[in-house]
PDB file of N, CA and C in Angstrom:
ATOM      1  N   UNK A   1      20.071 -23.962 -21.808  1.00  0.00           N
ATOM      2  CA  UNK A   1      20.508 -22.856 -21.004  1.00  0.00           C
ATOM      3  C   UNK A   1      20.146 -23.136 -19.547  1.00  0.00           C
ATOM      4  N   UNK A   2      21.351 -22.981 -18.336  1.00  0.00           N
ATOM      5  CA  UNK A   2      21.024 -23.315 -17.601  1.00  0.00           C
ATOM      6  C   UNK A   2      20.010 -22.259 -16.446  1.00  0.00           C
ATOM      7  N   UNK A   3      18.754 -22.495 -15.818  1.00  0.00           N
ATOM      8  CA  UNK A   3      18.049 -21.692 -14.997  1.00  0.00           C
ATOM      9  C   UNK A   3      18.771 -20.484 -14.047  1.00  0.00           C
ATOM     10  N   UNK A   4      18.117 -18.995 -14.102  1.00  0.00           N
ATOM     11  CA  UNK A   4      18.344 -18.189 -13.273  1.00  0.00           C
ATOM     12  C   UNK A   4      18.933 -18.984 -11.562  1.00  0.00           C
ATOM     13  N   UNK A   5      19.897 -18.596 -11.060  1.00  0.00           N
ATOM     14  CA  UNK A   5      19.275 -18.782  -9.421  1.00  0.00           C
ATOM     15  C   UNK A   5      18.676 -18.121  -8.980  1.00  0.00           C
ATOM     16  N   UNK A   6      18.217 -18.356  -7.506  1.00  0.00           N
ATOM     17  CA  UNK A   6      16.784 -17.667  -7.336  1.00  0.00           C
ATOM     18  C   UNK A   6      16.950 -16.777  -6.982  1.00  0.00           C
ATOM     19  N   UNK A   7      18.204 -16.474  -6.395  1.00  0.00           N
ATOM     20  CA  UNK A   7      18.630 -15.034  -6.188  1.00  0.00           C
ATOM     21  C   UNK A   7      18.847 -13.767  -6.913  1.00  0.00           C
ATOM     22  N   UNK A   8      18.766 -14.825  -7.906  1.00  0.00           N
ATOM     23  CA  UNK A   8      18.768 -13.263  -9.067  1.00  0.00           C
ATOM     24  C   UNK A   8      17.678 -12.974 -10.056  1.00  0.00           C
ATOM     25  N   UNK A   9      16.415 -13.662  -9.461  1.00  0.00           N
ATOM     26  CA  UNK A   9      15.083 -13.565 -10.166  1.00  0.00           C
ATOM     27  C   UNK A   9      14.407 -12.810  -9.233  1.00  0.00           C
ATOM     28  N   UNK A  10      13.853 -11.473  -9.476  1.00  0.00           N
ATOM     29  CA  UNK A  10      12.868 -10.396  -8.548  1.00  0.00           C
ATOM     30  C   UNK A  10      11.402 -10.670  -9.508  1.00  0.00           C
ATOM     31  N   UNK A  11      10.622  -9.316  -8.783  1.00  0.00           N
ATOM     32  CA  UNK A  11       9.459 -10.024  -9.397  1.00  0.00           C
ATOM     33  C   UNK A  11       8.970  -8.187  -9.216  1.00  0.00           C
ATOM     34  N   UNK A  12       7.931  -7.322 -10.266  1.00  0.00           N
ATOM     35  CA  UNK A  12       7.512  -6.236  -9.848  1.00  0.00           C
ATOM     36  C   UNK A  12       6.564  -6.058  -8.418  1.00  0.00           C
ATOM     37  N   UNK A  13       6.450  -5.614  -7.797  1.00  0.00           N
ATOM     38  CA  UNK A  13       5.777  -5.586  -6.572  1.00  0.00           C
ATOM     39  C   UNK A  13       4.209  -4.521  -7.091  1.00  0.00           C
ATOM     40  N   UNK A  14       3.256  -5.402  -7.017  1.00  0.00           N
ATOM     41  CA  UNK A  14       2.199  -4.665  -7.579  1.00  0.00           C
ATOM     42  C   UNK A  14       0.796  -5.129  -6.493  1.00  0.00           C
ATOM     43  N   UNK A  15      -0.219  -3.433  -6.278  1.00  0.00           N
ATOM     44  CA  UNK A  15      -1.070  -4.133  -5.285  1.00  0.00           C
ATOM     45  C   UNK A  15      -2.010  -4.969  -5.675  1.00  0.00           C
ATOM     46  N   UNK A  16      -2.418  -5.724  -6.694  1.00  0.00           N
ATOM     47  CA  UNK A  16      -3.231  -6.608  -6.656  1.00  0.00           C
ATOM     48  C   UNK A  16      -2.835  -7.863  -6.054  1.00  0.00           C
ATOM     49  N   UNK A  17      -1.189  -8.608  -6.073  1.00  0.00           N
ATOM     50  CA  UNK A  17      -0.555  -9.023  -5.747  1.00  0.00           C
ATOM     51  C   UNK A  17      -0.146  -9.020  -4.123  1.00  0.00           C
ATOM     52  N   UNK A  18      -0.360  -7.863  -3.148  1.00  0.00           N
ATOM     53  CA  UNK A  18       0.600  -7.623  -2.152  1.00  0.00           C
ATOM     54  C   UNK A  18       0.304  -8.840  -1.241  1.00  0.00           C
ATOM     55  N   UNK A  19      -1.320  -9.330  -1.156  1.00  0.00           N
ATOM     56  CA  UNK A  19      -1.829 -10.278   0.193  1.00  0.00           C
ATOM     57  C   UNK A  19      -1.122 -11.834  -0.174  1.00  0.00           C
ATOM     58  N   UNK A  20      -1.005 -11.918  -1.485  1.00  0.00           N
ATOM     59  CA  UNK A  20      -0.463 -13.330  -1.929  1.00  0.00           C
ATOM     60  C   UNK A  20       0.754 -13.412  -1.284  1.00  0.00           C
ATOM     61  N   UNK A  21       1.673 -12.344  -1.881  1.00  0.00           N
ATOM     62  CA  UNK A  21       3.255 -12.093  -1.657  1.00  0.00           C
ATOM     63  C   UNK A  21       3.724 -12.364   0.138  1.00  0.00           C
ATOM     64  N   UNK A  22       2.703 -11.854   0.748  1.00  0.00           N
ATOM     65  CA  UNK A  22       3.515 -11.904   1.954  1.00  0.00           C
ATOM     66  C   UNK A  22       2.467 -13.132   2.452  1.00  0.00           C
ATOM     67  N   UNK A  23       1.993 -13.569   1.812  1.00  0.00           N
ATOM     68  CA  UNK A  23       0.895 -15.134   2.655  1.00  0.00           C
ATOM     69  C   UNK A  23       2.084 -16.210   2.243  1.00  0.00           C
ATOM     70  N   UNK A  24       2.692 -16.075   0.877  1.00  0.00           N
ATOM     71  CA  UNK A  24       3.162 -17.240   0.475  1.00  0.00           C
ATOM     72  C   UNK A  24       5.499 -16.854   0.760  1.00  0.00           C
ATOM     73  N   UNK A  25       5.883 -15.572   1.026  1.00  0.00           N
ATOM     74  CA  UNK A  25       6.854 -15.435   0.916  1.00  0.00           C
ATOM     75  C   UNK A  25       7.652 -16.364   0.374  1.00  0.00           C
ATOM     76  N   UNK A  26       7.513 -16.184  -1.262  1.00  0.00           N
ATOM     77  CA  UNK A  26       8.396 -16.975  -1.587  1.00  0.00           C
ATOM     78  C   UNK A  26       9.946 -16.602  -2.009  1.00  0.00           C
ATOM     79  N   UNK A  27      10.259 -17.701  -2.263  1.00  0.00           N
ATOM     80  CA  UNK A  27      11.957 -16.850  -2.584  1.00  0.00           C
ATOM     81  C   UNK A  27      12.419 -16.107  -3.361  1.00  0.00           C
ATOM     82  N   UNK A  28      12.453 -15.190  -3.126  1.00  0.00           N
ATOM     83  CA  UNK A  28      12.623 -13.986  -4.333  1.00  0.00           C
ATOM     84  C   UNK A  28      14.505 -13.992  -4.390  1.00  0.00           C
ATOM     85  N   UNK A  29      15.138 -13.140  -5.383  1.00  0.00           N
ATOM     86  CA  UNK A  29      16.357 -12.164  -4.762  1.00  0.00           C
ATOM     87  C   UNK A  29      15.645 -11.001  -4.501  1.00  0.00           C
ATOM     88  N   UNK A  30      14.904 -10.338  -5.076  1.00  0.00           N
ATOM     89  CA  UNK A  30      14.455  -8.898  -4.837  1.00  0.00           C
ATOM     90  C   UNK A  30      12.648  -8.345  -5.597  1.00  0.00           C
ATOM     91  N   UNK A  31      12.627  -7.095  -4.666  1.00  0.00           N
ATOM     92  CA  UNK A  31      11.153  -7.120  -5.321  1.00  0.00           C
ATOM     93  C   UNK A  31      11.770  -5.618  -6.167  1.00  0.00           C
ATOM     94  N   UNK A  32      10.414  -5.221  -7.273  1.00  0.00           N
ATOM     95  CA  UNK A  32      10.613  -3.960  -7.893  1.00  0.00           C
ATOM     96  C   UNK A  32       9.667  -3.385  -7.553  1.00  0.00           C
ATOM     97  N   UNK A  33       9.697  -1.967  -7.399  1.00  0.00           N
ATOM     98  CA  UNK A  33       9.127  -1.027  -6.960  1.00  0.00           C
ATOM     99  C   UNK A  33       9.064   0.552  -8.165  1.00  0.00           C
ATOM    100  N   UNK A  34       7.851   1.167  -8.302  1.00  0.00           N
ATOM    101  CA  UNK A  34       7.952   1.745  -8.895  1.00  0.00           C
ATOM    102  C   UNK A  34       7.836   3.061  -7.786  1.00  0.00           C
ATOM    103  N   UNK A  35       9.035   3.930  -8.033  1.00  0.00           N
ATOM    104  CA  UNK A  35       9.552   4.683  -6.994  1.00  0.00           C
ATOM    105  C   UNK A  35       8.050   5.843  -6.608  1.00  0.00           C
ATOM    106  N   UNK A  36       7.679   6.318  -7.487  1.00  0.00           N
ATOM    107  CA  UNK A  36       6.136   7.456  -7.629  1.00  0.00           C
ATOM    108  C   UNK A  36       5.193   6.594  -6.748  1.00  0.00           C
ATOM    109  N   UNK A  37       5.402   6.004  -6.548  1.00  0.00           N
ATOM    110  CA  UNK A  37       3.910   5.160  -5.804  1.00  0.00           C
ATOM    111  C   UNK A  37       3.981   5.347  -4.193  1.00  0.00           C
ATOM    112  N   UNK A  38       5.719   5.404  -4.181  1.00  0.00           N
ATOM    113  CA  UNK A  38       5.539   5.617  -2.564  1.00  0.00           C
ATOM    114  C   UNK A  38       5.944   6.855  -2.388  1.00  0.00           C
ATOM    115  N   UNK A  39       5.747   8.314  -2.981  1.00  0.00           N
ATOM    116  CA  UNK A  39       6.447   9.476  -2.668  1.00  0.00           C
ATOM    117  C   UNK A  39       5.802  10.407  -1.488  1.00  0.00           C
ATOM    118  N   UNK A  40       4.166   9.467  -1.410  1.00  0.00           N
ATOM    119  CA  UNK A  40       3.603  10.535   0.077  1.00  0.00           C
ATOM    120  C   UNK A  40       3.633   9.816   1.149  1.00  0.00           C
ATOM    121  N   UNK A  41       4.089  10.439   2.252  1.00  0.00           N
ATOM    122  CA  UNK A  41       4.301  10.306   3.414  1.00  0.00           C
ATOM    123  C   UNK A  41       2.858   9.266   4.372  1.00  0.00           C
ATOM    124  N   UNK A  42       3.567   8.081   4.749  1.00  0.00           N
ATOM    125  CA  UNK A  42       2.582   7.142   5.305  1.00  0.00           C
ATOM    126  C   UNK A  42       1.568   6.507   4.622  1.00  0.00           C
ATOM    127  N   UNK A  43       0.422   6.051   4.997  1.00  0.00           N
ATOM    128  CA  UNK A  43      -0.534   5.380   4.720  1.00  0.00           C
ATOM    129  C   UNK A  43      -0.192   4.075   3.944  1.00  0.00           C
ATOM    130  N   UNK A  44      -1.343   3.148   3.127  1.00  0.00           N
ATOM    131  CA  UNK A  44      -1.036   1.545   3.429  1.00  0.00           C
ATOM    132  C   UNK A  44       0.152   1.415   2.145  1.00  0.00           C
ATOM    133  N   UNK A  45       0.568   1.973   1.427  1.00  0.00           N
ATOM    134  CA  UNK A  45       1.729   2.055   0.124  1.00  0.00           C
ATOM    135  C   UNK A  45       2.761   1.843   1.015  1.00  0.00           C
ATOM    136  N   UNK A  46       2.819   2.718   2.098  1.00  0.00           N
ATOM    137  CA  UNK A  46       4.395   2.915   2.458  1.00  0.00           C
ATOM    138  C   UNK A  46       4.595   1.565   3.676  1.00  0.00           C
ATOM    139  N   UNK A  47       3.255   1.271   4.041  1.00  0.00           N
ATOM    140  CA  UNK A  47       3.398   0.482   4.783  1.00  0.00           C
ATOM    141  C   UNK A  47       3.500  -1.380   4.238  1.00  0.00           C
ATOM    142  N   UNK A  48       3.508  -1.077   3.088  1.00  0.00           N
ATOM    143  CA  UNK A  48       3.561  -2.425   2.517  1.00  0.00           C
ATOM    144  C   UNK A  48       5.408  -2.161   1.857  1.00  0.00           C
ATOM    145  N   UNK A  49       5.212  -1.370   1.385  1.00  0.00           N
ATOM    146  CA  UNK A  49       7.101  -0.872   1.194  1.00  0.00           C
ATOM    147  C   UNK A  49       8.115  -1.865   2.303  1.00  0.00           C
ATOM    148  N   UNK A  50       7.265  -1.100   3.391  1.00  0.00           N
ATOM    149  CA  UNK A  50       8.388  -1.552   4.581  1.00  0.00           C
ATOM    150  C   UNK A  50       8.653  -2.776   4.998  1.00  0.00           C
ATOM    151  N   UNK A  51       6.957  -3.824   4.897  1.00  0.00           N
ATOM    152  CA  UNK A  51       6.260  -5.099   4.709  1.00  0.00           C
ATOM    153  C   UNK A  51       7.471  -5.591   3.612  1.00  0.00           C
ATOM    154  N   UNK A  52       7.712  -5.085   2.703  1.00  0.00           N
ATOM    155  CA  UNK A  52       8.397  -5.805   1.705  1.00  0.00           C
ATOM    156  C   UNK A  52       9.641  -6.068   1.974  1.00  0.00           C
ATOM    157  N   UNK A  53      10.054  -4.275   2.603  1.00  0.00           N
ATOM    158  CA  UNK A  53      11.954  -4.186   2.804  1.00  0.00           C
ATOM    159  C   UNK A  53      12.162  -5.183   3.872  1.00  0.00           C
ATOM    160  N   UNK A  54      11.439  -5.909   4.889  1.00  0.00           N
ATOM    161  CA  UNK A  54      11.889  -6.706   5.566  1.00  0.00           C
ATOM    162  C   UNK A  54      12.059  -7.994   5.161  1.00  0.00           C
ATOM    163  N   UNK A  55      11.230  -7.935   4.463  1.00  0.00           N
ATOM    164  CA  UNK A  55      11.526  -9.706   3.203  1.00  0.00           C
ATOM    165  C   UNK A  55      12.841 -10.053   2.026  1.00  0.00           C
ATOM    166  N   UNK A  56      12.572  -8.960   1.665  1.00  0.00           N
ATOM    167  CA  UNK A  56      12.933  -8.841   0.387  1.00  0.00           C
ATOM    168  C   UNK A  56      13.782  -7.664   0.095  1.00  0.00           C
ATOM    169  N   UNK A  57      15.208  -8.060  -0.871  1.00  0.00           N
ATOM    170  CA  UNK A  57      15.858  -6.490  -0.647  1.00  0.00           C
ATOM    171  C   UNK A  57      14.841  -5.514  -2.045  1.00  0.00           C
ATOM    172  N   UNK A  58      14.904  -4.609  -2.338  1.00  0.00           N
ATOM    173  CA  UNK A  58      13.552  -3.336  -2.898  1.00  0.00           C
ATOM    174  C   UNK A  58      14.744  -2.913  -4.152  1.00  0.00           C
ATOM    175  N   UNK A  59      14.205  -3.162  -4.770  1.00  0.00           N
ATOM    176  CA  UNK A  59      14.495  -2.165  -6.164  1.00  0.00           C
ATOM    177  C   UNK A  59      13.487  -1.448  -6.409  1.00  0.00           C
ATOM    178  N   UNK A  60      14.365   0.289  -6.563  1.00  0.00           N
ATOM    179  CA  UNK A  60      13.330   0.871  -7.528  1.00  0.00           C
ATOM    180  C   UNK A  60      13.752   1.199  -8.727  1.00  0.00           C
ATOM    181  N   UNK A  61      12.779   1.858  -9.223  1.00  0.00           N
ATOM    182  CA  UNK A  61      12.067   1.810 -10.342  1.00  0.00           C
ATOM    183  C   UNK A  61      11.629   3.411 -10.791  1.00  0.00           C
ATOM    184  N   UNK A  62      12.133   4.422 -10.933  1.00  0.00           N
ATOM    185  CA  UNK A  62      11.455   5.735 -11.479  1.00  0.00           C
ATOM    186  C   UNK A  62      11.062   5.724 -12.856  1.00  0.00           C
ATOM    187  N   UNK A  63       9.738   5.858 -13.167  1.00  0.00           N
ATOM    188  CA  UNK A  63       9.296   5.993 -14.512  1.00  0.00           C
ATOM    189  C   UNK A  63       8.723   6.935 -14.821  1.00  0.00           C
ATOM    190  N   UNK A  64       8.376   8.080 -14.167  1.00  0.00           N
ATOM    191  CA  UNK A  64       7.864   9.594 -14.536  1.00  0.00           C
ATOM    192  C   UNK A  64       9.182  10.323 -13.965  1.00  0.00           C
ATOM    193  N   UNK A  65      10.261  10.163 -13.587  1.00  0.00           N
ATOM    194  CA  UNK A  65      11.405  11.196 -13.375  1.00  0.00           C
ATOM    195  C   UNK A  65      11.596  11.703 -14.985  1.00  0.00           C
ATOM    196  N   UNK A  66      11.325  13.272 -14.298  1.00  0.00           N
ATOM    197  CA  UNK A  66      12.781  13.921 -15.764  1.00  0.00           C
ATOM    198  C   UNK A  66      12.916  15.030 -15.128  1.00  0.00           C
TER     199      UNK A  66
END
């Protein structure tokens, strides 16, 4: 079977992870995001969000919506 391209391999975006992700920017197509994590206004969540949306295009992710 032949390999994903790299464009269509994302990766979940998680903070233990965030200092690696943007030291090493590697080639993603996209990061995932779990949408609840960034729902309050500012501080370092939203600011790594944005850190990301400039790299990387953002998928989310809602897993407590109903």
């Amino acid at each position: 079977m032949p390999a994903a391209p790299v464009e269509a391999v994302g990766i979940g975006l998680r903070q233990p992870h965030y200092a690696a992700l943007f030291e090493m920017l590697p080639r993603l197509g996209f990061v995932e995001v779990h949408s609840e994590n960034f729902f309050a206004d500012g501080g370092a969540a939203l600011a790594v969000l944005r850190q990301a949306r400039d790299h990387y295009p953002v998928s989310l992710h809602g897993v407590g919506l109903a």
